[in-house]
PDB file of N, CA and C in Angstrom:
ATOM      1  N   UNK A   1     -47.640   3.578 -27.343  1.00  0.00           N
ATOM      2  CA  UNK A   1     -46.450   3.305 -26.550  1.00  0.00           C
ATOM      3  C   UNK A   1     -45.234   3.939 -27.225  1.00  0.00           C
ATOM      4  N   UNK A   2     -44.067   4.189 -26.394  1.00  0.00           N
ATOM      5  CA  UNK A   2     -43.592   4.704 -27.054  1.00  0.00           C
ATOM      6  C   UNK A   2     -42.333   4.512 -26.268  1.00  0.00           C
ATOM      7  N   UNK A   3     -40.840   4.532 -26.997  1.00  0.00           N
ATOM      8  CA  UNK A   3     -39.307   3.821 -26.881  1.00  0.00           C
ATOM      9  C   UNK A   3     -39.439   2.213 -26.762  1.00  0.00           C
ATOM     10  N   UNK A   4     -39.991   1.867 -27.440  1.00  0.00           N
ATOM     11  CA  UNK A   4     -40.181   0.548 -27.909  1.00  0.00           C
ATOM     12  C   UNK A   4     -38.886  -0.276 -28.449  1.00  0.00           C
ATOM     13  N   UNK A   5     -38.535  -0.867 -27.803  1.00  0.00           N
ATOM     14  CA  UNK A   5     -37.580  -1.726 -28.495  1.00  0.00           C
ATOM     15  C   UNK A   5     -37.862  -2.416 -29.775  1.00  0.00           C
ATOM     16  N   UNK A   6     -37.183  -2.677 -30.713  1.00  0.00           N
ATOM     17  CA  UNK A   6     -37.353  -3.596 -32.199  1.00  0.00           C
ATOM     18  C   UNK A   6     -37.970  -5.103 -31.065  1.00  0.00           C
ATOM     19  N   UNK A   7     -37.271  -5.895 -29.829  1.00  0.00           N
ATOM     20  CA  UNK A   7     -38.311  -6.770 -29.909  1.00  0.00           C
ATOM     21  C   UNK A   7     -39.550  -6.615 -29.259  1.00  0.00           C
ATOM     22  N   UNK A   8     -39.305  -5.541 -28.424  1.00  0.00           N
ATOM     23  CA  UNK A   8     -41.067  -5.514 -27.885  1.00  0.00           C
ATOM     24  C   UNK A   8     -41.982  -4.835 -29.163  1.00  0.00           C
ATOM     25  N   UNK A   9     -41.624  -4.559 -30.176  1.00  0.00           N
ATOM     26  CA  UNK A   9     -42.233  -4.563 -30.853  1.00  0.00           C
ATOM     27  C   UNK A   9     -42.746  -5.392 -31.777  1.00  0.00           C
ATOM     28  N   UNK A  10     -42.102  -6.502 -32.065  1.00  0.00           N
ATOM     29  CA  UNK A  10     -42.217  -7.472 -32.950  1.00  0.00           C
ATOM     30  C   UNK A  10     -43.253  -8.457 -31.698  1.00  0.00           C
ATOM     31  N   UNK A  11     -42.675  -8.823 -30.372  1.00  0.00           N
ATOM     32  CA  UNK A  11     -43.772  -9.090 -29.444  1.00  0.00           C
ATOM     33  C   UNK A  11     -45.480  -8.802 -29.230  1.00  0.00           C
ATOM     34  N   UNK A  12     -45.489  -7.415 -29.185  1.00  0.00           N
ATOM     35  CA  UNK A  12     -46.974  -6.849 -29.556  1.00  0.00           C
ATOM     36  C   UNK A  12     -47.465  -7.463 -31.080  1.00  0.00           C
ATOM     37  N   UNK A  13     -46.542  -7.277 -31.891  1.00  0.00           N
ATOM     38  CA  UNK A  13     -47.103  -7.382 -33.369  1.00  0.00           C
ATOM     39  C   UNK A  13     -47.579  -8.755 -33.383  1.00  0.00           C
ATOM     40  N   UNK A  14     -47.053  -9.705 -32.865  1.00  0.00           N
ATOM     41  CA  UNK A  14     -47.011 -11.564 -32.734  1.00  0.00           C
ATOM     42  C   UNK A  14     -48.312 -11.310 -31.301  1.00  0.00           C
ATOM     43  N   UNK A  15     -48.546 -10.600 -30.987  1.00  0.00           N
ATOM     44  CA  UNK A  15     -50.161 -11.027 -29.466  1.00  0.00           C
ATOM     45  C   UNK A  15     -51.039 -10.739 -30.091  1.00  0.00           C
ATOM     46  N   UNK A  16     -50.937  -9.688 -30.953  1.00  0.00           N
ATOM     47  CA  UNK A  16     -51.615  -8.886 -32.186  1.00  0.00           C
ATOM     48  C   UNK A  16     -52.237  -9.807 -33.275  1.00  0.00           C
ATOM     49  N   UNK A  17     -51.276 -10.185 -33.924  1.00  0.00           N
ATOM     50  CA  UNK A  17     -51.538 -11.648 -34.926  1.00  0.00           C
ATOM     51  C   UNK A  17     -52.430 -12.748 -34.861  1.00  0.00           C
ATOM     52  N   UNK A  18     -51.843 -13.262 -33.364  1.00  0.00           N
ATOM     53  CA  UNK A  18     -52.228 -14.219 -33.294  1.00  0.00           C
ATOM     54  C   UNK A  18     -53.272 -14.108 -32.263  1.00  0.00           C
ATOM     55  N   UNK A  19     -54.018 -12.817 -31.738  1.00  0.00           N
ATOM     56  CA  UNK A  19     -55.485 -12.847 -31.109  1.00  0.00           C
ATOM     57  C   UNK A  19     -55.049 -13.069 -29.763  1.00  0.00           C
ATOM     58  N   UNK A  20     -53.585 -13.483 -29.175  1.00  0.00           N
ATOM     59  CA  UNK A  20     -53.612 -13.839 -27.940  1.00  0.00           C
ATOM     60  C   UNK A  20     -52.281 -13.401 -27.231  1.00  0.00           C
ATOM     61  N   UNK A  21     -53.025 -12.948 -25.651  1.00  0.00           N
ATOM     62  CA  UNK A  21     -51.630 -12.357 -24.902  1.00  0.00           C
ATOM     63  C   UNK A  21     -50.012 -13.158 -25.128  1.00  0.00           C
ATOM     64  N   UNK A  22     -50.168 -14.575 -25.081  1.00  0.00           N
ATOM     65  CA  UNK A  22     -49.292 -14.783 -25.143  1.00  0.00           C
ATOM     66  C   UNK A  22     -49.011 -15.889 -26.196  1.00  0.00           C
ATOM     67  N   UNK A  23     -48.414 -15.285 -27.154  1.00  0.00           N
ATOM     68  CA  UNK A  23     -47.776 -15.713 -28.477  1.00  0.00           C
ATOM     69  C   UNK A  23     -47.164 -17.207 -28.731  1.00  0.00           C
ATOM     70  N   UNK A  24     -46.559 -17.978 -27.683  1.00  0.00           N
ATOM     71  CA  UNK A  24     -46.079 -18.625 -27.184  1.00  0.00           C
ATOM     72  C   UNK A  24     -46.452 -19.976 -28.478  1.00  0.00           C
ATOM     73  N   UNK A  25     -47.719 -20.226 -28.710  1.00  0.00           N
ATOM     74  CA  UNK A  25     -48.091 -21.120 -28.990  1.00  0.00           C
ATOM     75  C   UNK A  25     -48.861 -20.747 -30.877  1.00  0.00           C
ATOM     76  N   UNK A  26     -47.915 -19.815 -31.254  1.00  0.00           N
ATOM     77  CA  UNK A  26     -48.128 -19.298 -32.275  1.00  0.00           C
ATOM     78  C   UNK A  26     -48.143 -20.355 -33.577  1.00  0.00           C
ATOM     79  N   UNK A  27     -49.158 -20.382 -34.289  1.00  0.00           N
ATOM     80  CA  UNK A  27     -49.301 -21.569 -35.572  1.00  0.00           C
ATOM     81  C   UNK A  27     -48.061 -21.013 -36.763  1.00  0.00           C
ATOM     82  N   UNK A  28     -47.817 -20.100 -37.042  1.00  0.00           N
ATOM     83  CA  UNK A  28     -47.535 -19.347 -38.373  1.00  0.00           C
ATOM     84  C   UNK A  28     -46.151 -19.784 -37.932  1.00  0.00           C
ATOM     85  N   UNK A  29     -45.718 -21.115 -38.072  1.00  0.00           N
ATOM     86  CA  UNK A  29     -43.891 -21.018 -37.905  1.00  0.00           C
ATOM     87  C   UNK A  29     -42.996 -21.009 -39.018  1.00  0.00           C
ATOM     88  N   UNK A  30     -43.774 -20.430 -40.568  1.00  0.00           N
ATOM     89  CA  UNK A  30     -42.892 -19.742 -41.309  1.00  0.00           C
ATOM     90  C   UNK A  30     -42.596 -18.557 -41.032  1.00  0.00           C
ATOM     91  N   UNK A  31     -43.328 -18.142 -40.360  1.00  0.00           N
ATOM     92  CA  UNK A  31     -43.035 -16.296 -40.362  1.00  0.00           C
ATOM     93  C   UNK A  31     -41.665 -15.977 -40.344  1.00  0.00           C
ATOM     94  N   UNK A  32     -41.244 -14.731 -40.811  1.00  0.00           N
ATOM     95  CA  UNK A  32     -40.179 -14.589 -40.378  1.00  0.00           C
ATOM     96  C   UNK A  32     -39.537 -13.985 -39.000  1.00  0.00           C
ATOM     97  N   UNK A  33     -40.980 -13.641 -38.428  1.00  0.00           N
ATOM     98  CA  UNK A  33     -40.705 -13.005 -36.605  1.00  0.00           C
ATOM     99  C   UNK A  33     -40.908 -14.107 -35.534  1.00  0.00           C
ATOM    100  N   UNK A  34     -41.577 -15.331 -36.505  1.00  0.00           N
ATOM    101  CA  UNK A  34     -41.280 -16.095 -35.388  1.00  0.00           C
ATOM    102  C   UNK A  34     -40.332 -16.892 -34.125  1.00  0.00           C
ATOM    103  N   UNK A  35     -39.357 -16.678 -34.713  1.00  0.00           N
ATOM    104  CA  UNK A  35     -38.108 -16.798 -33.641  1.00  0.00           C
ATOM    105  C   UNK A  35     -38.146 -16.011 -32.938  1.00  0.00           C
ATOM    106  N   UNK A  36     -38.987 -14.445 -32.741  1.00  0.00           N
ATOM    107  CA  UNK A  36     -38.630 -13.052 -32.008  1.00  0.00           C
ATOM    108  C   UNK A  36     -39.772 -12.814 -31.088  1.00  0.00           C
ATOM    109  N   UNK A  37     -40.935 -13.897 -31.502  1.00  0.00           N
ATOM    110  CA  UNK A  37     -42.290 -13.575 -30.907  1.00  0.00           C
ATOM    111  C   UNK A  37     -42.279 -13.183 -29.226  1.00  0.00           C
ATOM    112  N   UNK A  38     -41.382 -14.133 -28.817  1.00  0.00           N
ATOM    113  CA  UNK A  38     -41.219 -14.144 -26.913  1.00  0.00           C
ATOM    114  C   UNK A  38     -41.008 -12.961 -26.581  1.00  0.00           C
ATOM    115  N   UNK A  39     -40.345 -11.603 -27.529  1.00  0.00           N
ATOM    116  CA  UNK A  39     -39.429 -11.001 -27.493  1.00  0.00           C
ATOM    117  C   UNK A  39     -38.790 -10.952 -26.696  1.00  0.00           C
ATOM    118  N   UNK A  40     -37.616 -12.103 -27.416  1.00  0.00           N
ATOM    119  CA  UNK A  40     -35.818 -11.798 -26.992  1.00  0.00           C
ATOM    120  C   UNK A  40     -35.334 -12.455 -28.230  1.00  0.00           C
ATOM    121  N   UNK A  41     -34.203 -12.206 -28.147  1.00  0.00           N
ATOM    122  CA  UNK A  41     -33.283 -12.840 -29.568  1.00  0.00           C
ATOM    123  C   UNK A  41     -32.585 -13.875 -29.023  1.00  0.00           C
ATOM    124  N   UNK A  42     -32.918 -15.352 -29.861  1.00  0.00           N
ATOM    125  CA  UNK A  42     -32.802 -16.379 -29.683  1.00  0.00           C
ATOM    126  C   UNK A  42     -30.827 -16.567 -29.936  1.00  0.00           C
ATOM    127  N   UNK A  43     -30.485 -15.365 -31.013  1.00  0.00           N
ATOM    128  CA  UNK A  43     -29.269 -15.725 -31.575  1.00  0.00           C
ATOM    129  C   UNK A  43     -28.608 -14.760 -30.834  1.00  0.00           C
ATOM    130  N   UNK A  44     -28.805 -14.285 -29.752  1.00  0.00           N
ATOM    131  CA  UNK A  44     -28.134 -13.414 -28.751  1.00  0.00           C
ATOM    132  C   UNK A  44     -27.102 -13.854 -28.052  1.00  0.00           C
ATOM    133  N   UNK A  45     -25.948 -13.455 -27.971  1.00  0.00           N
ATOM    134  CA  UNK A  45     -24.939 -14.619 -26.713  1.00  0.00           C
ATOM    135  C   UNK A  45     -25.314 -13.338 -26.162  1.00  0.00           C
ATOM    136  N   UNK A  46     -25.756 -14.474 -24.502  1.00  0.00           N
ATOM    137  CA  UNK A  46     -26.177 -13.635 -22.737  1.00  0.00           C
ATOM    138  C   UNK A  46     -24.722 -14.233 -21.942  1.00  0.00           C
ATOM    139  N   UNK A  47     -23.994 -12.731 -22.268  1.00  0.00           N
ATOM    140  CA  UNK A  47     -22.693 -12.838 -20.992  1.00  0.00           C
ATOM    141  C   UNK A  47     -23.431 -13.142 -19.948  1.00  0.00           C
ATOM    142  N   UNK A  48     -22.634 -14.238 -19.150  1.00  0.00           N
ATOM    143  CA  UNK A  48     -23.141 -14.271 -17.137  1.00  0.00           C
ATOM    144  C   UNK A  48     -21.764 -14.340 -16.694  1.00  0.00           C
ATOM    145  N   UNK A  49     -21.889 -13.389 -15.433  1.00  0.00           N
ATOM    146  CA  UNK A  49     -20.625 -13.102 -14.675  1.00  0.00           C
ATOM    147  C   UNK A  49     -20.930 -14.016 -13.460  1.00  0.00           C
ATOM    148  N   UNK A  50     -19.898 -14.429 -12.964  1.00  0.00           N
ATOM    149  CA  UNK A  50     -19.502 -15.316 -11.903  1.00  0.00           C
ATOM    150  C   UNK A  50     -20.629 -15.172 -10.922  1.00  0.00           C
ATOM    151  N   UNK A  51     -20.806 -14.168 -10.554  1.00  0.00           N
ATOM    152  CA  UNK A  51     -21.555 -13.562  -9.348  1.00  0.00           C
ATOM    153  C   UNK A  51     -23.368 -14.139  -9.840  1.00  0.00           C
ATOM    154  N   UNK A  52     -23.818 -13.881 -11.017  1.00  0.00           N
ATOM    155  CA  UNK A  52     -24.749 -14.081 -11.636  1.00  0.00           C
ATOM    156  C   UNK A  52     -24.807 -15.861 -11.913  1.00  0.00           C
ATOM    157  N   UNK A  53     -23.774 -16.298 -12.155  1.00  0.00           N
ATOM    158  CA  UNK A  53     -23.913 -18.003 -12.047  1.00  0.00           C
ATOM    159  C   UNK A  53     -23.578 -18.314 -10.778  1.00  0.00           C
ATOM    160  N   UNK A  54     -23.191 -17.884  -9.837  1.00  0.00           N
ATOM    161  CA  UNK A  54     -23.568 -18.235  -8.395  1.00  0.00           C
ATOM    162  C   UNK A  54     -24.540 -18.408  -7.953  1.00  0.00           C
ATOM    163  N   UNK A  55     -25.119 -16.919  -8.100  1.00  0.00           N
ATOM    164  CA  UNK A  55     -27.085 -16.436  -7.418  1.00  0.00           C
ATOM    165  C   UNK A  55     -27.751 -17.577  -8.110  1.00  0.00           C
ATOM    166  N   UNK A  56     -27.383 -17.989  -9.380  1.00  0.00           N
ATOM    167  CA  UNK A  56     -28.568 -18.584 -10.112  1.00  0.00           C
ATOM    168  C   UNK A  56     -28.403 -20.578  -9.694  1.00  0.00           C
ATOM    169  N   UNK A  57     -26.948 -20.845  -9.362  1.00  0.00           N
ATOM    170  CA  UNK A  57     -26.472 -22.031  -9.072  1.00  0.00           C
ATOM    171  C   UNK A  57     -27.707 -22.331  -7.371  1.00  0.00           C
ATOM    172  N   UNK A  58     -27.469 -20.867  -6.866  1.00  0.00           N
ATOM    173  CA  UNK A  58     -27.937 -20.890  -5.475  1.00  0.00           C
ATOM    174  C   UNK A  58     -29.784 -21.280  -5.491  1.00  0.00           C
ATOM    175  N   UNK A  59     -30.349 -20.259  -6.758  1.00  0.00           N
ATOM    176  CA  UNK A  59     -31.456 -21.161  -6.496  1.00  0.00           C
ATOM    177  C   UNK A  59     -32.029 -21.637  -6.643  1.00  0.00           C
ATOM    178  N   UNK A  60     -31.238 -22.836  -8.074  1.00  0.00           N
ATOM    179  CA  UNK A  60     -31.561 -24.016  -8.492  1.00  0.00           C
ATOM    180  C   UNK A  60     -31.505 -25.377  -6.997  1.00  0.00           C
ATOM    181  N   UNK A  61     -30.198 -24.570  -6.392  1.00  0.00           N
ATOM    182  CA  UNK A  61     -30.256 -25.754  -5.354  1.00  0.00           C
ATOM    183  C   UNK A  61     -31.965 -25.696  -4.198  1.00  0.00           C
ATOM    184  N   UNK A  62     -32.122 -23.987  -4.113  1.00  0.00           N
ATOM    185  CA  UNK A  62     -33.045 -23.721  -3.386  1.00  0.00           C
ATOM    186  C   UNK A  62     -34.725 -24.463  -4.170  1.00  0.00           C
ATOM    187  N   UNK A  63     -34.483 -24.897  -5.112  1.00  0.00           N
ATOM    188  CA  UNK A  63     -35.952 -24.865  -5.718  1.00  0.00           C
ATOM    189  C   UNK A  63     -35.919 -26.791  -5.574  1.00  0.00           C
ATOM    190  N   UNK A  64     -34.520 -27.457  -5.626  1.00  0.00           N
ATOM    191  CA  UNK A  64     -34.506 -28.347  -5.633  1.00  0.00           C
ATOM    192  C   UNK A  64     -35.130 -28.871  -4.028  1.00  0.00           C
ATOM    193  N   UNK A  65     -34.812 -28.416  -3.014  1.00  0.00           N
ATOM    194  CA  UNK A  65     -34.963 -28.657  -1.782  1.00  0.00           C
ATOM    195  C   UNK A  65     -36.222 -28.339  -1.857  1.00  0.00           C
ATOM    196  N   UNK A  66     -36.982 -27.948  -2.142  1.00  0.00           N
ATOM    197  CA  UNK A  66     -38.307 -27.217  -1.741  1.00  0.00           C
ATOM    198  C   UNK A  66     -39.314 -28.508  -2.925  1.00  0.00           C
ATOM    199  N   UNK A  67     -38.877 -29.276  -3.439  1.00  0.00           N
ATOM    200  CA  UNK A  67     -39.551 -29.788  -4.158  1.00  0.00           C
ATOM    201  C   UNK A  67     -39.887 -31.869  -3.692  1.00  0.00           C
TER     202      UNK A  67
END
């Protein structure tokens, strides 16, 4: 593969490790990639613009009705 991001790489390396697609439930929680395994960065601030907490306000209400 190749233009790999630093976390999709640390992602593969953690499915790799631990024998399984999804890392999720990884034993080794000294590691030091374990915070990165999901790959995304936990210590990331995710700007959301108005428009983006609208859509998302919209379909929390939509999932609520449907339930």
């Amino acid at each position: 593969m190749t233009n790999l991001t630093p976390l999709k790489a640390i992602k593969l390396h953690c499915q790799d490790c631990s024998g399984d697609d999804n890392p999720k439930h990884c034993p080794c929680k000294n590691c030091p990639l374990y915070v990165f395994r999901l790959g995304f960065n936990p210590n990331a601030k995710r700007e959301v613009s108005e428009e983006q907490k609208e859509k998302l306000l919209l379909n929390l209400r939509k999932r609520g009705q449907n339930d």
